[in-house]
C-alpha atoms as a PDB file:
ATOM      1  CA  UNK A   1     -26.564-109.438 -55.442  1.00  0.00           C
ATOM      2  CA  UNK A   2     -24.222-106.661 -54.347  1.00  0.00           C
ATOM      3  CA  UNK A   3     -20.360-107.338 -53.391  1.00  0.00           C
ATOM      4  CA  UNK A   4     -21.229-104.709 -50.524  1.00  0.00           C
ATOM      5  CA  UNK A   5     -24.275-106.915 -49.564  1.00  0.00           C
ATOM      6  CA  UNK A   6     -22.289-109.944 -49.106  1.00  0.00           C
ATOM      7  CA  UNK A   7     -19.109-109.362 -48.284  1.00  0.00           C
ATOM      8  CA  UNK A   8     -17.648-111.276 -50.855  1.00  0.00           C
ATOM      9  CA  UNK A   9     -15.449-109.979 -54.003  1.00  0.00           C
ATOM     10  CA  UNK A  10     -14.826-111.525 -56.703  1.00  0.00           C
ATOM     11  CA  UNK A  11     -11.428-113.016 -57.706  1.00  0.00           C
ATOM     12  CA  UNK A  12     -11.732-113.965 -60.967  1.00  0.00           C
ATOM     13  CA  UNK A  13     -11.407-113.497 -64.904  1.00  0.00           C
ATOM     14  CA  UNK A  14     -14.044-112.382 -67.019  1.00  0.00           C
ATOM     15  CA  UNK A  15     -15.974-114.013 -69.865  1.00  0.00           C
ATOM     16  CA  UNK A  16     -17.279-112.899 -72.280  1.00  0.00           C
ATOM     17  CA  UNK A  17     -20.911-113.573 -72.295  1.00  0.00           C
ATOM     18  CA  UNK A  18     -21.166-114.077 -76.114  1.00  0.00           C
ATOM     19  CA  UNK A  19     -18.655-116.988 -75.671  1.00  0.00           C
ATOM     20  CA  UNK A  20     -21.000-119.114 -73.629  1.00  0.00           C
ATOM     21  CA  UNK A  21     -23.414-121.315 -75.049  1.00  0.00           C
ATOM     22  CA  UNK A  22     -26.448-119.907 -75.532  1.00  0.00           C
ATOM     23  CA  UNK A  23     -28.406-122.103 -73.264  1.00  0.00           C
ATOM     24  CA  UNK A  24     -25.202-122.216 -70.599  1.00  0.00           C
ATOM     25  CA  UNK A  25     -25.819-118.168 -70.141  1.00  0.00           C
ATOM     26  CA  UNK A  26     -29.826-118.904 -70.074  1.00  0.00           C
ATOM     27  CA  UNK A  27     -29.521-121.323 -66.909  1.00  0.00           C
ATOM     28  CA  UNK A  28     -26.980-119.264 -65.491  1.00  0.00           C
ATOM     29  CA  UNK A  29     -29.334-116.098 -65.594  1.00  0.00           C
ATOM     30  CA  UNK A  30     -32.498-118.257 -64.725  1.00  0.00           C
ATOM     31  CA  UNK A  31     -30.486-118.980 -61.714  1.00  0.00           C
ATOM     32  CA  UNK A  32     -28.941-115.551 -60.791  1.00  0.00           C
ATOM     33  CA  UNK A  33     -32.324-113.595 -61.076  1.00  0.00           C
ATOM     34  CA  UNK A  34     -34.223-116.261 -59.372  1.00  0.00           C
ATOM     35  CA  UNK A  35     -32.035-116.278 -56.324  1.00  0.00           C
ATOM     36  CA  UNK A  36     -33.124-115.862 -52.724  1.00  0.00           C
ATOM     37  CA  UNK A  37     -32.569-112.406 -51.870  1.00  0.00           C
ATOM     38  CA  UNK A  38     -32.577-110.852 -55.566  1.00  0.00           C
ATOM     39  CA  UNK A  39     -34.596-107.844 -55.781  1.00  0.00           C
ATOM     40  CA  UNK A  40     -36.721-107.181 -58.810  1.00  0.00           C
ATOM     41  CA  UNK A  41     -38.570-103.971 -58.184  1.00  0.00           C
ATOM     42  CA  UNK A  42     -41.377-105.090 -60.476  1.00  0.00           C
ATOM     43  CA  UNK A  43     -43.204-108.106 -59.072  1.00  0.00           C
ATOM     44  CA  UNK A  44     -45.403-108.545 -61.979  1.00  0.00           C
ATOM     45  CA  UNK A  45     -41.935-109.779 -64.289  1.00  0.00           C
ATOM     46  CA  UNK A  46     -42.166-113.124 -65.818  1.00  0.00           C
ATOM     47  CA  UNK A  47     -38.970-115.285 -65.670  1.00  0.00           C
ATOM     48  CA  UNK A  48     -38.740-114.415 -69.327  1.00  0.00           C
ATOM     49  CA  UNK A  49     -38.729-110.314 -69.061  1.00  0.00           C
ATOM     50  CA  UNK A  50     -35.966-111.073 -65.799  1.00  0.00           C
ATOM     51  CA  UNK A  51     -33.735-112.981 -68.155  1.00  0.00           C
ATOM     52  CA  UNK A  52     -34.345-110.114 -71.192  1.00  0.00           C
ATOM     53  CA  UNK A  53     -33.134-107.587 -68.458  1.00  0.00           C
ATOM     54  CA  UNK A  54     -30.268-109.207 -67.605  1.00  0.00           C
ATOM     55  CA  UNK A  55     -29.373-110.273 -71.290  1.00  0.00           C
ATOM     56  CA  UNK A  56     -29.943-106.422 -71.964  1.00  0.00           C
ATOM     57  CA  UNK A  57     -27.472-105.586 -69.045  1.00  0.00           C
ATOM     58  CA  UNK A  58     -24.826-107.654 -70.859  1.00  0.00           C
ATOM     59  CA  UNK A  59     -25.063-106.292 -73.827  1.00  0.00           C
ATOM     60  CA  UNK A  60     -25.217-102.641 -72.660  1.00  0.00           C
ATOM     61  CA  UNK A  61     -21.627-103.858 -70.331  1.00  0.00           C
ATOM     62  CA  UNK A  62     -23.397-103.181 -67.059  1.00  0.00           C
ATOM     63  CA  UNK A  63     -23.415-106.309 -65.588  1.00  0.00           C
ATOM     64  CA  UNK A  64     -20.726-109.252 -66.844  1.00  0.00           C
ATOM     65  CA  UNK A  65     -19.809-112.643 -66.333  1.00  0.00           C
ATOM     66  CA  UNK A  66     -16.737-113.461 -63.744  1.00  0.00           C
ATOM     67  CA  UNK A  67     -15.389-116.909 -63.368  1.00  0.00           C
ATOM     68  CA  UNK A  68     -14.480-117.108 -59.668  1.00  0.00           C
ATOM     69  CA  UNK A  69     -10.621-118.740 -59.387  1.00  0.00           C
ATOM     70  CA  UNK A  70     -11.501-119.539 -55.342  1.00  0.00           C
ATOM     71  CA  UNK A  71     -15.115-121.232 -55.609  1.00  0.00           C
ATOM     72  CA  UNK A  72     -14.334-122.292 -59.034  1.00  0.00           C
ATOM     73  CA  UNK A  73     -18.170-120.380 -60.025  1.00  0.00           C
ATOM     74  CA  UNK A  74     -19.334-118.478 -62.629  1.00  0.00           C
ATOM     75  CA  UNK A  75     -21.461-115.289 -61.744  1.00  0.00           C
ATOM     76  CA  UNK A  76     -22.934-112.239 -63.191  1.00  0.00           C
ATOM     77  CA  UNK A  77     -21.553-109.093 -61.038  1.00  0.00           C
ATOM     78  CA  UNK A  78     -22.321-105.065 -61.774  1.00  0.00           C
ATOM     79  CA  UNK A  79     -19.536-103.492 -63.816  1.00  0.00           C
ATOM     80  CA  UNK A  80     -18.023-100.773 -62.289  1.00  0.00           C
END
């Protein structure tokens, strides 16, 4: 989900995604793309190719992982 979409920026640090436990990042991407609101133009992805895509993100630094100091919340936001 977009900052423009909610309203909401991020005040945070970042983390690097290859320092989180493996199955840590794998909940916390299960969770982000199976939000209400997320938009996945493909309807026929599994949870599985979702995840890939968002792993793939990561690793290509287009999306990254921000620990929010005010909610005290990890999420995955769109690099800039």
């Amino acid at each position: 989900m977009s900052q423009e979409k909610t309203g909401h920026h991020e005040e945070g640090i970042e983390v690097p995604y290859d320092q989180i436990p493996p199955d840590t990042l794998q909940r916390m991407i299960q969770e982000f793309v199976t939000r209400d609101g997320a938009d996945w133009g493909d309807v026929g992805c599994t949870l599985e190719d979702k995840v890939e895509q968002v792993l793939q993100q990561l690793r290509n630094r287009k999306v990254k992982v921000v620990f929010d100091l005010t909610s005290q919340t990890a999420n995955l936001v769109v690099c800039r």
